[in-house]
C-alpha atoms as a PDB file:
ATOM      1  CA  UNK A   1     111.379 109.236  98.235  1.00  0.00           C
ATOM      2  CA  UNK A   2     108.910 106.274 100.663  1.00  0.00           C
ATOM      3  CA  UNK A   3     104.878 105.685 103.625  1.00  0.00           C
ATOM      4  CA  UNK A   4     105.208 109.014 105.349  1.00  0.00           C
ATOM      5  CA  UNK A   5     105.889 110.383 108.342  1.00  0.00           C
ATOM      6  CA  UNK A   6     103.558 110.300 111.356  1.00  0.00           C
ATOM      7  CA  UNK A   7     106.630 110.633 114.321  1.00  0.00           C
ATOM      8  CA  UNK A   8     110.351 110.664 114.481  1.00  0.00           C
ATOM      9  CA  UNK A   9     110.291 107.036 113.558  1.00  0.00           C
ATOM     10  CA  UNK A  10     107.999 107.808 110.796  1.00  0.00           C
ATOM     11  CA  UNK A  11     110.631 110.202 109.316  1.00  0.00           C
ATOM     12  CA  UNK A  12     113.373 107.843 109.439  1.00  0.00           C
ATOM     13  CA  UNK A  13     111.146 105.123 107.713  1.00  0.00           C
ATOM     14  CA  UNK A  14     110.279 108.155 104.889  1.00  0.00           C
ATOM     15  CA  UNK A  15     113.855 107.319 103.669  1.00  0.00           C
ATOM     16  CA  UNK A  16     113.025 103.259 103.686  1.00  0.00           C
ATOM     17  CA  UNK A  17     109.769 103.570 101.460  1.00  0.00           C
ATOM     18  CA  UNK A  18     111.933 105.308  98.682  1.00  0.00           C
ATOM     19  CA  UNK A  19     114.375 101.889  87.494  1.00  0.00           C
ATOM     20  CA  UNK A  20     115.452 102.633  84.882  1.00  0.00           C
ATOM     21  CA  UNK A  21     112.534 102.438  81.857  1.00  0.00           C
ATOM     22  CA  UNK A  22     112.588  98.882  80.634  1.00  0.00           C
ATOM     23  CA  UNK A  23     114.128  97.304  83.520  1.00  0.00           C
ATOM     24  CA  UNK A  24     110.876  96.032  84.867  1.00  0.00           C
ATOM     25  CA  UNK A  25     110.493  92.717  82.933  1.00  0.00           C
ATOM     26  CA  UNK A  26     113.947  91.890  84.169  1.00  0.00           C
ATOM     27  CA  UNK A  27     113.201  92.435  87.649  1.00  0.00           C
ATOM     28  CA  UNK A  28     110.719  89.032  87.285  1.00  0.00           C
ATOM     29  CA  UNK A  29     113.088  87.160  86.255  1.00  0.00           C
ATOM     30  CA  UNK A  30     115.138  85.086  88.902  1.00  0.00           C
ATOM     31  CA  UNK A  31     118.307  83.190  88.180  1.00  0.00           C
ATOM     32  CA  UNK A  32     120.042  80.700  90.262  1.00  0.00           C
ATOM     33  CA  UNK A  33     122.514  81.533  92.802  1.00  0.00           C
ATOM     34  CA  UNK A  34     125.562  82.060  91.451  1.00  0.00           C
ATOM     35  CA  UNK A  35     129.173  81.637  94.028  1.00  0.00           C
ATOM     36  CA  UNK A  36     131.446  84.617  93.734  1.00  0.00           C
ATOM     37  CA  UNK A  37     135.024  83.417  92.019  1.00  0.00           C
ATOM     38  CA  UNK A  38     136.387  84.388  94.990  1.00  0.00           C
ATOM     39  CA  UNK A  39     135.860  85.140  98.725  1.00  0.00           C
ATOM     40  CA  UNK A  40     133.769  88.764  99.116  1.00  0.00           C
ATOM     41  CA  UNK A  41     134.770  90.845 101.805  1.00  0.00           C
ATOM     42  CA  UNK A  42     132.232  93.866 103.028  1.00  0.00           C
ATOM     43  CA  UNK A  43     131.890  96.635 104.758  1.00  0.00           C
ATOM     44  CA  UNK A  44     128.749  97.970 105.745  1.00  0.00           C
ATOM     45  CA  UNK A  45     127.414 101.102 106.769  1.00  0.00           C
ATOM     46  CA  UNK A  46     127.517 100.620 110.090  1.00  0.00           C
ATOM     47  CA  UNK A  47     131.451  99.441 109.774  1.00  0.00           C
ATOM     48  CA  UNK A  48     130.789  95.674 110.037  1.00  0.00           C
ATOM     49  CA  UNK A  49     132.519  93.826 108.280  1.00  0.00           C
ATOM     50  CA  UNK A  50     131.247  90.394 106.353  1.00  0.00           C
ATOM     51  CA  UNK A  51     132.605  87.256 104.813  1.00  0.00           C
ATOM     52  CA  UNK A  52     131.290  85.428 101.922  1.00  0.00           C
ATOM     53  CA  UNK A  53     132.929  82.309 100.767  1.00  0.00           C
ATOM     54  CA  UNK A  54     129.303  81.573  98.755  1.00  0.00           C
ATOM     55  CA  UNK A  55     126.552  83.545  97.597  1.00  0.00           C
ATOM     56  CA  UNK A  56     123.553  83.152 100.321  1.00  0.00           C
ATOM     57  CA  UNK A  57     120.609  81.377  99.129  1.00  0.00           C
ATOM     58  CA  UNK A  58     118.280  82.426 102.349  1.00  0.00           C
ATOM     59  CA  UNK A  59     117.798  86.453 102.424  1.00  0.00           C
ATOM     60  CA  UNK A  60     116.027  88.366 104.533  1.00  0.00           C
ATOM     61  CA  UNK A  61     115.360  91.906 103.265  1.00  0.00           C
ATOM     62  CA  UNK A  62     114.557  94.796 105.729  1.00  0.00           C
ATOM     63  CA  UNK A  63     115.193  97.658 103.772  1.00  0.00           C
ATOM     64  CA  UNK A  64     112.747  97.930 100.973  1.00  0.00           C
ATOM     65  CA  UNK A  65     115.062  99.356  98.773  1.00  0.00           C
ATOM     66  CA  UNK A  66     117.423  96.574  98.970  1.00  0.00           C
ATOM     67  CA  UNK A  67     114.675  94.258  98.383  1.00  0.00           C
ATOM     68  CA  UNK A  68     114.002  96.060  94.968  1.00  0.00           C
ATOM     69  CA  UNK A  69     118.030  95.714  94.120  1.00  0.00           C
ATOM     70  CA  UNK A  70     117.535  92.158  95.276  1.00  0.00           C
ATOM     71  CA  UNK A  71     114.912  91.368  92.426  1.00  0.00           C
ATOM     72  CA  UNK A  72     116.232  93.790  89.676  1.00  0.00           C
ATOM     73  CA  UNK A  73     119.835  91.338  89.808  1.00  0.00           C
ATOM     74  CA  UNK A  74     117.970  88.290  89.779  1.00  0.00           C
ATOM     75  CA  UNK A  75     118.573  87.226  93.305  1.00  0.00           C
ATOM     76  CA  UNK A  76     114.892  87.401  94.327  1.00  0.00           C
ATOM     77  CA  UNK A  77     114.188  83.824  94.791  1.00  0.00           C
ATOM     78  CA  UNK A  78     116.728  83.964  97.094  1.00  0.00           C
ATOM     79  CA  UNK A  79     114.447  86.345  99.472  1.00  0.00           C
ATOM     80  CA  UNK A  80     113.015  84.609 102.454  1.00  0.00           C
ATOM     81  CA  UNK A  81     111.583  87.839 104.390  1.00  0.00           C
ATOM     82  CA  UNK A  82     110.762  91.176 103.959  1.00  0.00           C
ATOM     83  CA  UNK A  83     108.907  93.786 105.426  1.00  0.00           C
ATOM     84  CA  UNK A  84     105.354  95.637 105.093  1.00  0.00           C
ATOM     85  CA  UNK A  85     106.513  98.229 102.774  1.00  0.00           C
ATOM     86  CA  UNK A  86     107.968  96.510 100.506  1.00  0.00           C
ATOM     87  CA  UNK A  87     105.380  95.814  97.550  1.00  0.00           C
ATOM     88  CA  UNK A  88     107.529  96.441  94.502  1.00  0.00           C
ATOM     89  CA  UNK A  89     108.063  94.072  92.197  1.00  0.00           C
ATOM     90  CA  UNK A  90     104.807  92.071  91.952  1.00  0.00           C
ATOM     91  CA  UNK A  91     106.586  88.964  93.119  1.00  0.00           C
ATOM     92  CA  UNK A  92     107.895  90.141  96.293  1.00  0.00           C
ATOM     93  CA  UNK A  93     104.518  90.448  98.000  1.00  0.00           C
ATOM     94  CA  UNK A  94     104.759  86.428  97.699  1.00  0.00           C
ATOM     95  CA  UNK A  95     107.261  86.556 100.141  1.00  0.00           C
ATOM     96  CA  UNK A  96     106.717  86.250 104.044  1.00  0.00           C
ATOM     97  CA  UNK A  97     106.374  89.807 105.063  1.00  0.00           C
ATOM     98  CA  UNK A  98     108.337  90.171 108.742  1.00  0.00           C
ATOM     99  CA  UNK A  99     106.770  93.034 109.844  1.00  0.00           C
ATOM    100  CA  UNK A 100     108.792  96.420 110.337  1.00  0.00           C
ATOM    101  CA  UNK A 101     111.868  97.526 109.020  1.00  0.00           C
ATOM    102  CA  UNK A 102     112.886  98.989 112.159  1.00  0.00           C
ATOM    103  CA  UNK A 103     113.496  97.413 115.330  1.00  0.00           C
ATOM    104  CA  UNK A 104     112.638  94.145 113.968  1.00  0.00           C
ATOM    105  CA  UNK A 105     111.629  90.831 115.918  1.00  0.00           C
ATOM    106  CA  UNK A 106     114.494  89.427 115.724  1.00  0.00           C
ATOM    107  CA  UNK A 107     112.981  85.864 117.106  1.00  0.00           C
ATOM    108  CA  UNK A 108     111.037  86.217 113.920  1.00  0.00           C
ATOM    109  CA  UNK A 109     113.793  86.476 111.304  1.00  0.00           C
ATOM    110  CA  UNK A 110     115.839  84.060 112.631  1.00  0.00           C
ATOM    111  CA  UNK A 111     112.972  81.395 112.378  1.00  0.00           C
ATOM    112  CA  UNK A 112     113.116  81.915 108.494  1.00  0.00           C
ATOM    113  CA  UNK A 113     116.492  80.707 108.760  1.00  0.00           C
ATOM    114  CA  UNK A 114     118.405  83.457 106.745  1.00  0.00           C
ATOM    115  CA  UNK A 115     122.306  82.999 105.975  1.00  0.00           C
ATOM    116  CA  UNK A 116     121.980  86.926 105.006  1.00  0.00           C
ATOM    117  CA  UNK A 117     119.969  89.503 106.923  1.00  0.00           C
ATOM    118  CA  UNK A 118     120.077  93.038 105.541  1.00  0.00           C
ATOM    119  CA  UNK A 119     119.084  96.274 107.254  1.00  0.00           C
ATOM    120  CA  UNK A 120     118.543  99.506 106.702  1.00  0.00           C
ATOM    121  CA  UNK A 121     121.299 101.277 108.651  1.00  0.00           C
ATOM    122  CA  UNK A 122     119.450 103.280 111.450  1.00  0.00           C
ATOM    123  CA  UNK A 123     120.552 102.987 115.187  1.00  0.00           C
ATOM    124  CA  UNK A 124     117.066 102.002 115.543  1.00  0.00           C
ATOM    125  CA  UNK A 125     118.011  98.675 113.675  1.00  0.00           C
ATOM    126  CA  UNK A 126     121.664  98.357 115.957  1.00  0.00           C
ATOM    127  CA  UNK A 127     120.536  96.396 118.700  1.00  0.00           C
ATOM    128  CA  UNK A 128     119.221  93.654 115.715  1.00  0.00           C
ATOM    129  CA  UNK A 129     122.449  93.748 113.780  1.00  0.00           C
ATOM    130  CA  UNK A 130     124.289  92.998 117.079  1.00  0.00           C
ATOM    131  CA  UNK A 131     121.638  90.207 117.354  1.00  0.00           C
ATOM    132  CA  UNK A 132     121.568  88.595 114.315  1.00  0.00           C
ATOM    133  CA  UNK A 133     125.284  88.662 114.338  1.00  0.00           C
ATOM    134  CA  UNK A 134     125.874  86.661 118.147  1.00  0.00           C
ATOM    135  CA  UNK A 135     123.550  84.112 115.790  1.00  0.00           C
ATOM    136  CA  UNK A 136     126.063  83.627 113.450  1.00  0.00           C
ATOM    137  CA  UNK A 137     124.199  85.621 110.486  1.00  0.00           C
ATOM    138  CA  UNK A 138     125.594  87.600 107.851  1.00  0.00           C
ATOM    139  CA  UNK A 139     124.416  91.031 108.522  1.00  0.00           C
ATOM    140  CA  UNK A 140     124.638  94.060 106.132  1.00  0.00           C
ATOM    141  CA  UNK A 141     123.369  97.164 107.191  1.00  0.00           C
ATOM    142  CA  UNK A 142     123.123  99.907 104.754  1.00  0.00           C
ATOM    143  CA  UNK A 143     122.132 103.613 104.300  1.00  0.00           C
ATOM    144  CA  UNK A 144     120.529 104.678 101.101  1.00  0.00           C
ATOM    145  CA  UNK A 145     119.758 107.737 101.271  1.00  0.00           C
ATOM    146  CA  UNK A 146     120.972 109.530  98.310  1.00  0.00           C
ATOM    147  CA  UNK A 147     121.240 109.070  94.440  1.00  0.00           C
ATOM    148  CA  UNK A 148     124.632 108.778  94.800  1.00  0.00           C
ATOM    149  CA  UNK A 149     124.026 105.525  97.343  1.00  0.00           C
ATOM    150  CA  UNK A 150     122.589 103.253  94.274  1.00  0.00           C
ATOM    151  CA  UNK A 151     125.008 102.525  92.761  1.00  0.00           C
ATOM    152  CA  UNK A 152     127.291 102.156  95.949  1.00  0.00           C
ATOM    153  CA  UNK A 153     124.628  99.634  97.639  1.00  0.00           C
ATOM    154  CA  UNK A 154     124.004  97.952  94.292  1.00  0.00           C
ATOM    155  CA  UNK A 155     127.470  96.578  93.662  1.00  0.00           C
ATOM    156  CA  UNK A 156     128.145  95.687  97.275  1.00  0.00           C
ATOM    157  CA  UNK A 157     124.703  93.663  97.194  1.00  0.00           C
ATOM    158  CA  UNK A 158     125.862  91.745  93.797  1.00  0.00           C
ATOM    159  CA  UNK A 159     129.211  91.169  95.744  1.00  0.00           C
ATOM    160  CA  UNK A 160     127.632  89.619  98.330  1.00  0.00           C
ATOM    161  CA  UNK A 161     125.199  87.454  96.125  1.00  0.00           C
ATOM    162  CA  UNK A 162     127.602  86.887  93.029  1.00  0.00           C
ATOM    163  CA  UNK A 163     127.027  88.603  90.093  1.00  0.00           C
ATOM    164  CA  UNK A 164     128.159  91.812  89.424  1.00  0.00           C
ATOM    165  CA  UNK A 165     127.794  92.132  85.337  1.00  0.00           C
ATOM    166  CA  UNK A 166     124.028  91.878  85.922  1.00  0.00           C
ATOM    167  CA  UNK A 167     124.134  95.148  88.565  1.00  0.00           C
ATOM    168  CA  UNK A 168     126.425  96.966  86.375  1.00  0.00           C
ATOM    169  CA  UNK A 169     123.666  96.309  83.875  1.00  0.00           C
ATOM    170  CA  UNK A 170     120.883  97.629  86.421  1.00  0.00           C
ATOM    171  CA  UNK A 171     122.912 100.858  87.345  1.00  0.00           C
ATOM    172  CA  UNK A 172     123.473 101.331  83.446  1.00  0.00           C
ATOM    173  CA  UNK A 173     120.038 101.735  83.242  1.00  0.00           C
ATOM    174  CA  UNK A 174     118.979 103.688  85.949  1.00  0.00           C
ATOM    175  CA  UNK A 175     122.097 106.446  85.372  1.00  0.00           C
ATOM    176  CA  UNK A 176     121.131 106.891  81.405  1.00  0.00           C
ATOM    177  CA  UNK A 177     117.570 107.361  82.411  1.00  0.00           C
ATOM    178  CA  UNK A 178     118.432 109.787  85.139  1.00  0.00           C
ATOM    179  CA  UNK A 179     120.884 111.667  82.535  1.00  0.00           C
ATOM    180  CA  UNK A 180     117.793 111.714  79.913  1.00  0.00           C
ATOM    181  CA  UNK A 181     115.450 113.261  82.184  1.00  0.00           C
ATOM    182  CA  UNK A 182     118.662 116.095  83.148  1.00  0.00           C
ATOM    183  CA  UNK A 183     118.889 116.910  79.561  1.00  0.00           C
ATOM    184  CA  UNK A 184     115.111 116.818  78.522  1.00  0.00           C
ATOM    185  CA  UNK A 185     114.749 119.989  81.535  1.00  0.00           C
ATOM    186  CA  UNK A 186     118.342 121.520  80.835  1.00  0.00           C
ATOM    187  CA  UNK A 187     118.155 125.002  80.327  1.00  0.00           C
ATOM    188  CA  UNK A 188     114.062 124.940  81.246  1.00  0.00           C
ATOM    189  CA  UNK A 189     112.866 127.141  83.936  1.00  0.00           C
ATOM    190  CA  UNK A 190     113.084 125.978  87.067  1.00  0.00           C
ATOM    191  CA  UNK A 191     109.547 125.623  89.091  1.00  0.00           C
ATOM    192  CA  UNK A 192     109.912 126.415  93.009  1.00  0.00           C
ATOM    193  CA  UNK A 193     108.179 123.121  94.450  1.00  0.00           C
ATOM    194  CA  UNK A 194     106.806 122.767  97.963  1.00  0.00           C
ATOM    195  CA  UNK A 195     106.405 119.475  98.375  1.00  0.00           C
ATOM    196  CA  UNK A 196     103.923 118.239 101.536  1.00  0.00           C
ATOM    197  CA  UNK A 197     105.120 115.037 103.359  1.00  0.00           C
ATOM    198  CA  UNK A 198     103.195 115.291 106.018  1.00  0.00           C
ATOM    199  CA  UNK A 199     100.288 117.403 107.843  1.00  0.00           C
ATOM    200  CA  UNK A 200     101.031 117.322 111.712  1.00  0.00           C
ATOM    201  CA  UNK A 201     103.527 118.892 111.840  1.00  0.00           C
ATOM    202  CA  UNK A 202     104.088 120.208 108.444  1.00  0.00           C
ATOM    203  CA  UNK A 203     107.001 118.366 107.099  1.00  0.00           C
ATOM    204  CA  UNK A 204     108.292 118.809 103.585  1.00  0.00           C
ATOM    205  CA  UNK A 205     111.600 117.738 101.828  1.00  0.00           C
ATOM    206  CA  UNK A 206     115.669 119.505 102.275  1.00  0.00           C
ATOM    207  CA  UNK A 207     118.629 119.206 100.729  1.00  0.00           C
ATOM    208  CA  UNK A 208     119.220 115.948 102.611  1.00  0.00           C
ATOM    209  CA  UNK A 209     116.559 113.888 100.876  1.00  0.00           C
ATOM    210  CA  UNK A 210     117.334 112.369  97.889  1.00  0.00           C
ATOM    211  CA  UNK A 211     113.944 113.886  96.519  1.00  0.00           C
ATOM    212  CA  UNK A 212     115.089 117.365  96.529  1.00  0.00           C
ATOM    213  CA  UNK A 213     117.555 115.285  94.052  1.00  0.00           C
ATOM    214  CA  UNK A 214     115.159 113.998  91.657  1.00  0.00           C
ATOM    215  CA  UNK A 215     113.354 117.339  91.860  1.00  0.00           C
ATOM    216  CA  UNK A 216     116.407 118.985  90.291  1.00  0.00           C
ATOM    217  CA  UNK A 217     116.626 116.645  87.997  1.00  0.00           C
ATOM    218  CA  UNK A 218     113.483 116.684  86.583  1.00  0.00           C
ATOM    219  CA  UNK A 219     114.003 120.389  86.465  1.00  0.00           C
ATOM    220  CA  UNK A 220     112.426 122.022  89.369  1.00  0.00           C
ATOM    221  CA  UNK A 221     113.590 124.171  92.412  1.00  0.00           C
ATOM    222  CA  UNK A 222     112.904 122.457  95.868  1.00  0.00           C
ATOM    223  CA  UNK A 223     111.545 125.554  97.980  1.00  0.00           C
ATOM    224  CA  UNK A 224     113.503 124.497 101.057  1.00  0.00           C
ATOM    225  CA  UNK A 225     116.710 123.139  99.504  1.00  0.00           C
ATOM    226  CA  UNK A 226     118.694 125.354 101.831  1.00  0.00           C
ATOM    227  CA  UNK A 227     117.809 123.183 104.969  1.00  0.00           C
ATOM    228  CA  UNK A 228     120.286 120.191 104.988  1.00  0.00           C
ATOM    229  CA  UNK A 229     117.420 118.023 107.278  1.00  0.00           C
ATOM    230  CA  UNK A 230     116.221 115.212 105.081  1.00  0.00           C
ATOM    231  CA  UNK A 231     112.495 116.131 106.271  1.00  0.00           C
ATOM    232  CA  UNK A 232     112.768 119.569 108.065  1.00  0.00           C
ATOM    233  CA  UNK A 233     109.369 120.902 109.926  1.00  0.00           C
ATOM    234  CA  UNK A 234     108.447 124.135 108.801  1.00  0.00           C
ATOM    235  CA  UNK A 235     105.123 126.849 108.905  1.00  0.00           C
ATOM    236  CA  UNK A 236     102.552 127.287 106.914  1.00  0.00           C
ATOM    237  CA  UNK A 237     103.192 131.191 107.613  1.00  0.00           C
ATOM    238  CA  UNK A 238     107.125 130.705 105.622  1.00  0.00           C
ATOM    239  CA  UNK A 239     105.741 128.112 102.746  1.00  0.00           C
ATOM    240  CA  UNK A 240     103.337 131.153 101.718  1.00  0.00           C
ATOM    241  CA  UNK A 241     105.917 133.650 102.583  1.00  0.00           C
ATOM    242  CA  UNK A 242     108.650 131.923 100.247  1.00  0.00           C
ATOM    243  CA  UNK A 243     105.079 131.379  97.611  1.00  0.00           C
ATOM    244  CA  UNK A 244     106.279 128.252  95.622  1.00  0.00           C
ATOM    245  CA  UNK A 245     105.374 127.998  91.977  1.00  0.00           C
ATOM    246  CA  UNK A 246     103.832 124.566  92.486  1.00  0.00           C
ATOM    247  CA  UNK A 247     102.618 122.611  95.551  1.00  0.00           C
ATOM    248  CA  UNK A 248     103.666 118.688  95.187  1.00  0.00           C
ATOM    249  CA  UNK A 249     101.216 116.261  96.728  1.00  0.00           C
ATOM    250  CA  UNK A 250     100.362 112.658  96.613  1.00  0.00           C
ATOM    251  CA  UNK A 251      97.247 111.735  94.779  1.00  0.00           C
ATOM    252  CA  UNK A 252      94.021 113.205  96.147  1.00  0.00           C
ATOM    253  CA  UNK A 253      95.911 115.371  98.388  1.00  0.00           C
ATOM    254  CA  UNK A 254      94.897 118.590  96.886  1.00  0.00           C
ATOM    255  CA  UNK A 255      91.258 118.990  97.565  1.00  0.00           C
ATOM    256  CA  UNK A 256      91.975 118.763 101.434  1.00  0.00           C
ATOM    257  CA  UNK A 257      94.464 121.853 101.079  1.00  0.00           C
ATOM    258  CA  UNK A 258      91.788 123.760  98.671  1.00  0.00           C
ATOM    259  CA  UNK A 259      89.149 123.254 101.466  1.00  0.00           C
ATOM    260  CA  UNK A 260      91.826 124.401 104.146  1.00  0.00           C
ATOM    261  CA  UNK A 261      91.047 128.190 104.499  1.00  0.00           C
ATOM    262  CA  UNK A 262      94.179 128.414 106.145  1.00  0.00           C
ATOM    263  CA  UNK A 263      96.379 127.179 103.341  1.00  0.00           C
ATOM    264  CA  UNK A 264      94.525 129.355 101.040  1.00  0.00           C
ATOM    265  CA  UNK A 265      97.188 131.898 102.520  1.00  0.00           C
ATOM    266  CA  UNK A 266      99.681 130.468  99.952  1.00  0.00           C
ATOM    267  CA  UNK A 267      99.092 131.364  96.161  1.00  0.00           C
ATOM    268  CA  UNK A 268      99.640 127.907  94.699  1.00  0.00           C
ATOM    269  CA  UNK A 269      97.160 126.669  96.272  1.00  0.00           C
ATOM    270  CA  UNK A 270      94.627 129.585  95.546  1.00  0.00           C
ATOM    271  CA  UNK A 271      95.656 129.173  91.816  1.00  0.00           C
ATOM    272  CA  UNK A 272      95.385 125.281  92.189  1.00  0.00           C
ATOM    273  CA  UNK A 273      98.932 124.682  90.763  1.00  0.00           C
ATOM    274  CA  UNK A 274      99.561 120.998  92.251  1.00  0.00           C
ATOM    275  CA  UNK A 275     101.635 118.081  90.928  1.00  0.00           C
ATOM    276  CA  UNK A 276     100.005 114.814  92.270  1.00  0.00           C
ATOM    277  CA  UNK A 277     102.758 112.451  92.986  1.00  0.00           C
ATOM    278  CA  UNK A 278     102.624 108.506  93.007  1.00  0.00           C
ATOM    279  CA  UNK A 279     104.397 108.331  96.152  1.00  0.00           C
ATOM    280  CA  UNK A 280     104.995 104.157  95.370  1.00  0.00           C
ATOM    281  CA  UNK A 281     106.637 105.169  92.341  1.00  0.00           C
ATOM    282  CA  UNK A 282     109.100 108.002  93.747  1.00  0.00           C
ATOM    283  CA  UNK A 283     109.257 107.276  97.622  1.00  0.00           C
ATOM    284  CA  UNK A 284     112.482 105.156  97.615  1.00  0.00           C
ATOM    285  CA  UNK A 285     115.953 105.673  96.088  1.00  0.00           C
ATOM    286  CA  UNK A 286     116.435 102.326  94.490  1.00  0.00           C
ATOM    287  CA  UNK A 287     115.766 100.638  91.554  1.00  0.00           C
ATOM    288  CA  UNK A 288     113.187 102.625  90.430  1.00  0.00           C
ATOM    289  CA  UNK A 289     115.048 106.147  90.548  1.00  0.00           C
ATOM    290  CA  UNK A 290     115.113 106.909  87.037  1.00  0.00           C
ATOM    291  CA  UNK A 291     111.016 106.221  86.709  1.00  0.00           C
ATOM    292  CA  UNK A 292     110.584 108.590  89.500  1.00  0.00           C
ATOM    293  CA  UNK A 293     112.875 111.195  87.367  1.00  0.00           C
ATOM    294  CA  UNK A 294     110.677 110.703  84.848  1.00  0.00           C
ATOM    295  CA  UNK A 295     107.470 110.706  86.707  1.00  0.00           C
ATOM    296  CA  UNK A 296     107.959 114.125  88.715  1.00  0.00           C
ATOM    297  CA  UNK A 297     109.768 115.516  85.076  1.00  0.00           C
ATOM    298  CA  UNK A 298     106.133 115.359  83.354  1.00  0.00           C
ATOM    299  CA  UNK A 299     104.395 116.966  86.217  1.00  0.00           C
ATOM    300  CA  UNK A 300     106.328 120.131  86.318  1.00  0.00           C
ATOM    301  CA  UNK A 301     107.248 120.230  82.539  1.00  0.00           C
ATOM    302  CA  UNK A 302     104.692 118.250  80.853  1.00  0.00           C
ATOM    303  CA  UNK A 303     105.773 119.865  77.323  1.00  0.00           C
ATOM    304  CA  UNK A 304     108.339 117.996  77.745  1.00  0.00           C
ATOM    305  CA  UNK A 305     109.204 114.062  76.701  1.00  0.00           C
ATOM    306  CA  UNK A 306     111.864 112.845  79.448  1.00  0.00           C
END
């Protein structure tokens, strides 16, 4: 995964804009708040630590991968504010979007009236946690920025808003689908993928993004795997000297490089061998993980089923 990368701000929202198959009907379906059996105690990402004696019924989301997790375990009627990025499932465009999910205005949030603010845990986004906090809000800040992070952020959300069967349920789903797509490309050969984030400068996915995950799951080789940066900058000069098997782009982003004489220096591209990429579908690691498996699984191997 994520809404890409224009600045240093822009990389750290990359990891913000970033399902298991069949788990979208349930994601529309909203139940009523339940209270946990007993008091929940958390501990966040950014080492705060939160009390819940009930399950809040006023949320405001600003992480859009939250705000997915939010919806897939039924507490998305409970969601009172989100931000611009979030657009996944249908119903949570209906909710008042709150601008960014960085450095929020915190005047803003407040106004909705939240008994739960969550944020994506960035020291961009400390100064509002400290805020919200000296309010006398709830405040969870959390980092997702791995696979592994799902199913961590998952269960601490349905702690918070009571009801953990129904994220165990939701993690089910998204693991199996994950494990499908593994075993549908075990044992295939591995493509080298350059994937493009970003133009100016060239930025492309490491070993730090939880895309250079998914890619080898769905059985590919990311060409720059061995730099741990999350979105490293690199040359145009080293993607054609390292000559990738296949050049990953969002959708319409290959003609541009095809008309680029200077990117006809790398052979992928001179050989048109691109995988477009719906960058709404795979740009986030939550609840829609295992669909992005899937997704970036047919464009390298379409022989395969996932």
């Amino acid at each position: 995964m994520p809404a890409f990368l224009l600045s240093r701000v822009a990389v750290r929202r990359a990891a913000l804009l970033g399902v298991g198959v069949g788990m979208l009907a349930a994601c529309d379906r909203e139940e009523r708040p339940r209270s946990p059996a007993a008091a929940s105690t958390i501990v966040d990402d950014f080492g705060d630590t939160s009390a819940f004696t009930r399950a809040p019924t006023r949320i405001v989301s600003l992480n859009p991968s939250t705000t997915e997790v939010l919806f897939a375990i039924g507490a998305g009627g409970r969601v009172v504010g989100r931000t611009t990025w979030d657009g996944w499932p249908d119903s949570a465009k209906l909710v008042p979007s709150m601008g960014d999910a960085l450095r929020p205005n915190v005047e803003t949030v407040l106004a909705a009236h939240p008994d739960l603010v969550l944020l994506y845990a960035s020291e961009d986004n400390r100064a509002a946690a400290r805020a919200f906090q000296r309010a006398g809000v709830a405040t969870v800040t959390l980092r997702n920025d791995h696979i592994s992070d799902f199913a961590r952020t998952t269960l601490l959300l349905a702690r918070a808003t009571g009801d953990t069967l129904r994220a165990r349920t939701v993690i089910d789903s998204v693991t199996a689908t994950l494990a499908r797509v593994r075993a549908a490309t075990q044992g295939l050969a591995k493509p080298r993928v350059f994937w493009k984030v970003y133009d100016r400068p060239l930025l492309t996915i490491g070993k730090g993004s939880f895309l250079s995950e998914l890619v080898a799951i769905a059985g590919g080789e990311n060409l720059y795997d061995d730099l741990a940066s999350p979105s490293p900058a690199v040359t145009l000069e080293d993607v054609a000297r390292r000559d990738p098997d296949i050049v990953m782009v969002a959708p319409g982003g290959n003609g541009p490089l095809q008309n680029a004489p200077a990117w006809r220096a790398v052979r992928a591209v001179r050989d048109g061998r691109f995988a477009l990429v719906d960058t709404a579908r795979v740009g986030r690691p939550g609840v829609r993980l295992g669909e992005a498996a899937v997704s970036i699984a047919k464009r390298l191997h379409p022989e395969v089923t996932p």
